[in-house]
N, C-alpha and C. Protein backbone atom coordinates (compact mmCIF):
# COMPACT_ATOMS: atom_id res chain seq x y z
N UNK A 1 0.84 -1.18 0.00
CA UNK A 1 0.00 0.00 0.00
C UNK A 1 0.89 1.25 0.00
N UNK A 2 0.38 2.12 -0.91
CA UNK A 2 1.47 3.59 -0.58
C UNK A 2 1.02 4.40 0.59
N UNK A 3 2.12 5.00 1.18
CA UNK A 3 2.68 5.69 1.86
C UNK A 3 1.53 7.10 1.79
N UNK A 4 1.13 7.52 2.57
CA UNK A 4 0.50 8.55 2.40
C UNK A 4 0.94 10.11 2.61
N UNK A 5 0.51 11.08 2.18
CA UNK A 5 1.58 12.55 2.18
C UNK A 5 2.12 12.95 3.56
N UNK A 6 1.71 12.94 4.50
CA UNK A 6 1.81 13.12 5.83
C UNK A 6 3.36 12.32 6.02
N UNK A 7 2.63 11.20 6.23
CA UNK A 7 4.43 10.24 6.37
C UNK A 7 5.02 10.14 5.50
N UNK A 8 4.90 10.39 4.06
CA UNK A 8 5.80 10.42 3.47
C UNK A 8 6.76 11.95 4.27
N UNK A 9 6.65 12.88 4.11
CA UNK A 9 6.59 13.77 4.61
C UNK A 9 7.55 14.13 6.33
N UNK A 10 7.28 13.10 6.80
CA UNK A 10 7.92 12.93 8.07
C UNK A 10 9.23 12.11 7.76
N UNK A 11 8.86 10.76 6.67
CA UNK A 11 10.04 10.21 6.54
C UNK A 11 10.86 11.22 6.20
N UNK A 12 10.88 11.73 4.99
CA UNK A 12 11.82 12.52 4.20
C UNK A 12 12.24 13.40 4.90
N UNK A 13 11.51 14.84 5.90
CA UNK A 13 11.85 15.50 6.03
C UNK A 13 12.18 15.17 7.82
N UNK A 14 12.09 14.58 8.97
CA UNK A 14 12.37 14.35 10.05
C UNK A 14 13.27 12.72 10.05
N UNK A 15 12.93 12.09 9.32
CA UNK A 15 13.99 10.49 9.49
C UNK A 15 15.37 10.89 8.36
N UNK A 16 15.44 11.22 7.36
CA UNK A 16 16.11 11.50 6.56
C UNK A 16 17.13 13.43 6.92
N UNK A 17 16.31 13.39 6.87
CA UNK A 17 17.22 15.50 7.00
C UNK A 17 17.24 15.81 8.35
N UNK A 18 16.97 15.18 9.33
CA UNK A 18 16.83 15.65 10.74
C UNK A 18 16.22 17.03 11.23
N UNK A 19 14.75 17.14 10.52
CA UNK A 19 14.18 18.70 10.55
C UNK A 19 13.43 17.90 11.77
N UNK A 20 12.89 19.19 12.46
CA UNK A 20 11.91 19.47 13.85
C UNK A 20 10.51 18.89 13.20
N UNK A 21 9.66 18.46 14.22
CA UNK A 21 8.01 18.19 13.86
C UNK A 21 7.73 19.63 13.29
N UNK A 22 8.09 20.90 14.06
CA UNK A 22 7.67 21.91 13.48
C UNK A 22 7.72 22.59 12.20
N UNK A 23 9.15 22.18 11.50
CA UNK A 23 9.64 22.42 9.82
C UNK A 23 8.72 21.20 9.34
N UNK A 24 8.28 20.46 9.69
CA UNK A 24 7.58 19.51 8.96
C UNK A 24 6.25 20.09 8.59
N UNK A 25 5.21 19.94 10.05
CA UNK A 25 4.10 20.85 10.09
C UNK A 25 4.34 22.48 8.69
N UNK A 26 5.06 23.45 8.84
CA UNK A 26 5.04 24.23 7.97
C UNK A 26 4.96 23.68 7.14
N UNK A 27 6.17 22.91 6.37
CA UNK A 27 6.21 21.85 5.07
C UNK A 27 4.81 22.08 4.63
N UNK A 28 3.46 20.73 5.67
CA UNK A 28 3.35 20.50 4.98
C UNK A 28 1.90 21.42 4.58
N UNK A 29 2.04 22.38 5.98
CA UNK A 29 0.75 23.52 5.60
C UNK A 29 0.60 24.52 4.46
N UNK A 30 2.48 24.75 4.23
CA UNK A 30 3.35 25.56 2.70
C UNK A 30 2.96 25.19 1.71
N UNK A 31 3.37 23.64 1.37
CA UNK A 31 3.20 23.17 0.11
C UNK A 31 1.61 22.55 -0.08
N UNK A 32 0.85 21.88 1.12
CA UNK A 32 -0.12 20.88 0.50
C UNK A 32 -1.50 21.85 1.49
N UNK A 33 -1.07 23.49 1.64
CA UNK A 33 -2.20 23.36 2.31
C UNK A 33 -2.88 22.50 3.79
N UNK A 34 -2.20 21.56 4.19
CA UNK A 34 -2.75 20.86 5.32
C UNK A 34 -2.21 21.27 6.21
N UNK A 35 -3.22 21.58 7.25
CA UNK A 35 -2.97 22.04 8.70
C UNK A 35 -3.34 20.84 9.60
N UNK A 36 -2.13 20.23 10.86
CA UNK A 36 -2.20 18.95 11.70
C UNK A 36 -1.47 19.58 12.75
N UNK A 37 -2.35 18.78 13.88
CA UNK A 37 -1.62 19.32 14.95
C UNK A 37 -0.87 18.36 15.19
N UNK A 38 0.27 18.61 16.31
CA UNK A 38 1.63 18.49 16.41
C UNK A 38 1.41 17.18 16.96
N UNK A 39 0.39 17.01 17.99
CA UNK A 39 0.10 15.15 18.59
C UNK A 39 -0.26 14.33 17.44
N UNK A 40 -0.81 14.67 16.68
CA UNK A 40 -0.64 13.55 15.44
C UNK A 40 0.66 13.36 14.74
N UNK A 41 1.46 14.11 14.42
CA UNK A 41 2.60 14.32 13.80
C UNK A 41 3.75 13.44 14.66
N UNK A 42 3.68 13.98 15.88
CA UNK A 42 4.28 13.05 17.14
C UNK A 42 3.58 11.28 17.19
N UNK A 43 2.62 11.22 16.96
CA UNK A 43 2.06 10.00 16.73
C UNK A 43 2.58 8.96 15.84
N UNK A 44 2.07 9.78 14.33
CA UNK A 44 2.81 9.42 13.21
C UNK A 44 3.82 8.88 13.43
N UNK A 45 5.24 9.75 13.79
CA UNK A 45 6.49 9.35 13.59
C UNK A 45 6.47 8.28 14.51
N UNK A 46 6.30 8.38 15.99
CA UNK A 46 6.81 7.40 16.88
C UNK A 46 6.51 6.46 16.13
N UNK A 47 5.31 6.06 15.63
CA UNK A 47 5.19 4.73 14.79
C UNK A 47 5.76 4.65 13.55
N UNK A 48 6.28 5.68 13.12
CA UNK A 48 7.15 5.04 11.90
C UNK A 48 8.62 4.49 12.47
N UNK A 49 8.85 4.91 13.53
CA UNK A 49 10.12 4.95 14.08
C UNK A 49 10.05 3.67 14.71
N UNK A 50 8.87 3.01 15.30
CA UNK A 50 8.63 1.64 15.64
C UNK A 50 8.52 0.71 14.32
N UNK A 51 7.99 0.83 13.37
CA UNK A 51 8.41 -0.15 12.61
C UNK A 51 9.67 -0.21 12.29
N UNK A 52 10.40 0.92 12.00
CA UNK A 52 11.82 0.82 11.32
C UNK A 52 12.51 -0.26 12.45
N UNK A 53 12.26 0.28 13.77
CA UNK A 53 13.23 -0.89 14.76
C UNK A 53 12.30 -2.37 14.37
N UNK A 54 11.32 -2.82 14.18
CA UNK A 54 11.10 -3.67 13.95
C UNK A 54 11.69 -4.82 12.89
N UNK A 55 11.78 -4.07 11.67
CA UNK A 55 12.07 -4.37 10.76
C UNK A 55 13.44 -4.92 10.98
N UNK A 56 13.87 -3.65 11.53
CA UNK A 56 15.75 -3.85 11.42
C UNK A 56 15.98 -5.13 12.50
């Protein structure tokens, strides 16, 4: 299943470039229009950050 804009979004710009939840949030209110608050964003990642240890 693909990846949806949000996490894509977190991958690239917080797992990859080491930006803040907050350069993300702008990201992605700048480019896509979407406004999220910061506990989802914090949500998001922790669980992307749990599968990656999973995986690995």
């Amino acid at each position: 299943m693909e990846k949806g804009l949000i996490n894509r979004a977190l991958e690239k710009l917080n797992v990859s470039d080491f930006k803040d939840l907050a350069e993300v949030k702008q990201y992605l209110k700048m480019k896509y229009r979407i406004d999220i608050d910061d506990l989802v964003l914090q949500k998001r990642l922790e669980k992307i950050l749990n599968e990656e240890k999973a995986v690995a």
